[in-house]
C-alpha atoms as a PDB file:
ATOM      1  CA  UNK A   1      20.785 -12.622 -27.861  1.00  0.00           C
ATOM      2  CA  UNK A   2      18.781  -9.730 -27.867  1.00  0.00           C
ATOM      3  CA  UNK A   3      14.629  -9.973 -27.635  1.00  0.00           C
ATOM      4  CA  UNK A   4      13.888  -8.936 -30.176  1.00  0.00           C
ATOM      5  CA  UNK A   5      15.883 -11.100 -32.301  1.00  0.00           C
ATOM      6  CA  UNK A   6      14.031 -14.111 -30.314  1.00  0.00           C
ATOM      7  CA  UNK A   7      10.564 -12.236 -31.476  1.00  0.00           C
ATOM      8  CA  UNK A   8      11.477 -12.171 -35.274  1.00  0.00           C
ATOM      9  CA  UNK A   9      13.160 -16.322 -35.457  1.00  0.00           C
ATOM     10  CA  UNK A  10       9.748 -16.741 -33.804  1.00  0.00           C
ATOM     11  CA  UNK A  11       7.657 -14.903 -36.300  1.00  0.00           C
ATOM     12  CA  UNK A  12       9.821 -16.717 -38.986  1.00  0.00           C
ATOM     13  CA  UNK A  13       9.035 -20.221 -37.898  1.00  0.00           C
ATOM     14  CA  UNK A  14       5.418 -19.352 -37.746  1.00  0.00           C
ATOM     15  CA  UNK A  15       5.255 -20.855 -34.068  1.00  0.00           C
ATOM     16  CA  UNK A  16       1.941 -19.584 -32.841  1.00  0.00           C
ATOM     17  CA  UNK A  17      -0.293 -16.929 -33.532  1.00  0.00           C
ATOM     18  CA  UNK A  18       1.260 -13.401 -33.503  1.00  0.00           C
ATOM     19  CA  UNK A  19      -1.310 -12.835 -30.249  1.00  0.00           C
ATOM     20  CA  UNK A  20       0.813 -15.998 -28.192  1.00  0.00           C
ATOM     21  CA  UNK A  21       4.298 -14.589 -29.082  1.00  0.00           C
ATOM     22  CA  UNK A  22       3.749 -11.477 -27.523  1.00  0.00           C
ATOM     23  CA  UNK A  23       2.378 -13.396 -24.673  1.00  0.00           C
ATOM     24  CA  UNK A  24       5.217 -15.411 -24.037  1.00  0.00           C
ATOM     25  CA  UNK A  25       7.941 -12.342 -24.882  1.00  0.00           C
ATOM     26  CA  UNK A  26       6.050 -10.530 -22.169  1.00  0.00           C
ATOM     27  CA  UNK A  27       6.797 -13.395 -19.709  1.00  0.00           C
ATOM     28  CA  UNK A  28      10.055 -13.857 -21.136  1.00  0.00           C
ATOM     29  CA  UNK A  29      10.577 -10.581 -20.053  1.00  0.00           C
ATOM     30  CA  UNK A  30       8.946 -10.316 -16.782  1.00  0.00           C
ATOM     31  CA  UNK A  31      11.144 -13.588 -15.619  1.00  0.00           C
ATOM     32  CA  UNK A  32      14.229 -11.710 -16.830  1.00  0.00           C
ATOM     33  CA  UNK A  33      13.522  -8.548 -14.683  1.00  0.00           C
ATOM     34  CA  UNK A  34      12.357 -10.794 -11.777  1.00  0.00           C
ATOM     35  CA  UNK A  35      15.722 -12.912 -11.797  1.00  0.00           C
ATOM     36  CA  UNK A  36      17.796  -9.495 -12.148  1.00  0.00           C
ATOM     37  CA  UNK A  37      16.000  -6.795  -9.955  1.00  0.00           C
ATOM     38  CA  UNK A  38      14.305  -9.321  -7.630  1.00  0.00           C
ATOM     39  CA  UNK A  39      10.748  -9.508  -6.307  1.00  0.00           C
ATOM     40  CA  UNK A  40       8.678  -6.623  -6.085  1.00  0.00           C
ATOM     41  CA  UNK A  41       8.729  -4.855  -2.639  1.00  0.00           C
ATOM     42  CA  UNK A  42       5.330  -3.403  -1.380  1.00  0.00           C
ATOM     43  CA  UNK A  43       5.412  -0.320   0.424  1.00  0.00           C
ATOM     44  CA  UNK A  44       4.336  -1.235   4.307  1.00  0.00           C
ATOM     45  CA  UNK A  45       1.339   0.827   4.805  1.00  0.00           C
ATOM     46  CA  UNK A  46       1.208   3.669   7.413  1.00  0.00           C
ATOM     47  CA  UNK A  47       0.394   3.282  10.335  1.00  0.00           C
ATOM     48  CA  UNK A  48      -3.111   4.322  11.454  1.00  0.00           C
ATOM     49  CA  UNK A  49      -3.684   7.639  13.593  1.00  0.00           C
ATOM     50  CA  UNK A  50      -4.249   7.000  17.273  1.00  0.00           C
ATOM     51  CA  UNK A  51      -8.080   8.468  18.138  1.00  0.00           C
ATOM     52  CA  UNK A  52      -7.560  11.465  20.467  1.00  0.00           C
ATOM     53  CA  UNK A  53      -9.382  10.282  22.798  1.00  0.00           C
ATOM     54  CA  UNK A  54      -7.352   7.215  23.227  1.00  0.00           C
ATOM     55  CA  UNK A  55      -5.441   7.198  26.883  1.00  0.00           C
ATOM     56  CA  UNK A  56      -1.681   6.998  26.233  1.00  0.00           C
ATOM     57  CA  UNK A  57      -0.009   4.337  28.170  1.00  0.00           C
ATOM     58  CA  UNK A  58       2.343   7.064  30.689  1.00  0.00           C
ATOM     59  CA  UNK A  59      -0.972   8.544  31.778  1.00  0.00           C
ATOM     60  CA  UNK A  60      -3.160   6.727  34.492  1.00  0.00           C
ATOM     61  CA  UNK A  61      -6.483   5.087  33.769  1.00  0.00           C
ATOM     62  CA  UNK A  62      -7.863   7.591  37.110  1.00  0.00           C
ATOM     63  CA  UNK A  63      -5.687  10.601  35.901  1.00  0.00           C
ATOM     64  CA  UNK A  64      -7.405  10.032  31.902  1.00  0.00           C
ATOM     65  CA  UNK A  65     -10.515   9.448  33.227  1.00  0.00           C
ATOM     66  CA  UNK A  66     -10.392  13.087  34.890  1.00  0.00           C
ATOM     67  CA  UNK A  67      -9.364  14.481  31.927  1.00  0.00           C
ATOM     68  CA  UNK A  68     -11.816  13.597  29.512  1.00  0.00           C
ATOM     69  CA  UNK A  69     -14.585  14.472  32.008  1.00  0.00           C
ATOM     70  CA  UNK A  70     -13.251  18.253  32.411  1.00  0.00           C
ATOM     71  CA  UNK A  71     -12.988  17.864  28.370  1.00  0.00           C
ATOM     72  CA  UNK A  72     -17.056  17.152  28.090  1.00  0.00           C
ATOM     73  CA  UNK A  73     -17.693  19.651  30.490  1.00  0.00           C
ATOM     74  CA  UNK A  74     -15.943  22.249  28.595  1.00  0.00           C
ATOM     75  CA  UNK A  75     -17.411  20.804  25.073  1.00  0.00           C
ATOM     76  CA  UNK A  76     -20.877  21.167  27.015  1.00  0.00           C
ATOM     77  CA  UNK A  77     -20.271  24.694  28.068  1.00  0.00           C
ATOM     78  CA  UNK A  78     -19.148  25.740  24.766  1.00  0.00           C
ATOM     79  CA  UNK A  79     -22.258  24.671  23.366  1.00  0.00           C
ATOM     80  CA  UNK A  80     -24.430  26.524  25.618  1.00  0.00           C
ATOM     81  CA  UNK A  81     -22.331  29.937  24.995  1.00  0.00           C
ATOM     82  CA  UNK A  82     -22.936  28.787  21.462  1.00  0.00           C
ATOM     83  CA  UNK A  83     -26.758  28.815  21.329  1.00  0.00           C
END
């Protein structure tokens, strides 16, 4: 039986304001889609960027530490050239 039909032997029998039937045709439908198509499925959000100055695992905590010292003194001497 199609909705609509539903709607109109509603609106016949005078069940309800005009306001309530839509109501419950909207949840009629909504509980129709839900038992065909199944819950909603959220999209799993992304993943967030890794900083760059985290230390990747592969590298070690001595070898990183190195690194990001030559990295300030290079920022630093940029800066100076700079002003």
């Amino acid at each position: 039986m199609p909705l609509t039909t539903i709607l109109q032997t509603l609106r016949d029998l005078e069940i309800g304001s005009e306001r309530e039937l839509s109501d419950h045709l909207m949840t009629c439908i909504r509980n129709k889609l839900l038992r065909s198509l199944g819950p909603p499925v959220l999209p799993k959000p992304k993943p967030k960027p890794r900083p760059k100055t985290a230390r990747r695992p592969n590298i070690s905590e001595e070898t990183w530490a190195e690194y990001m010292g030559m990295r300030k003194k290079l920022k630093r001497q940029k800066a100076q050239v700079a002003a």
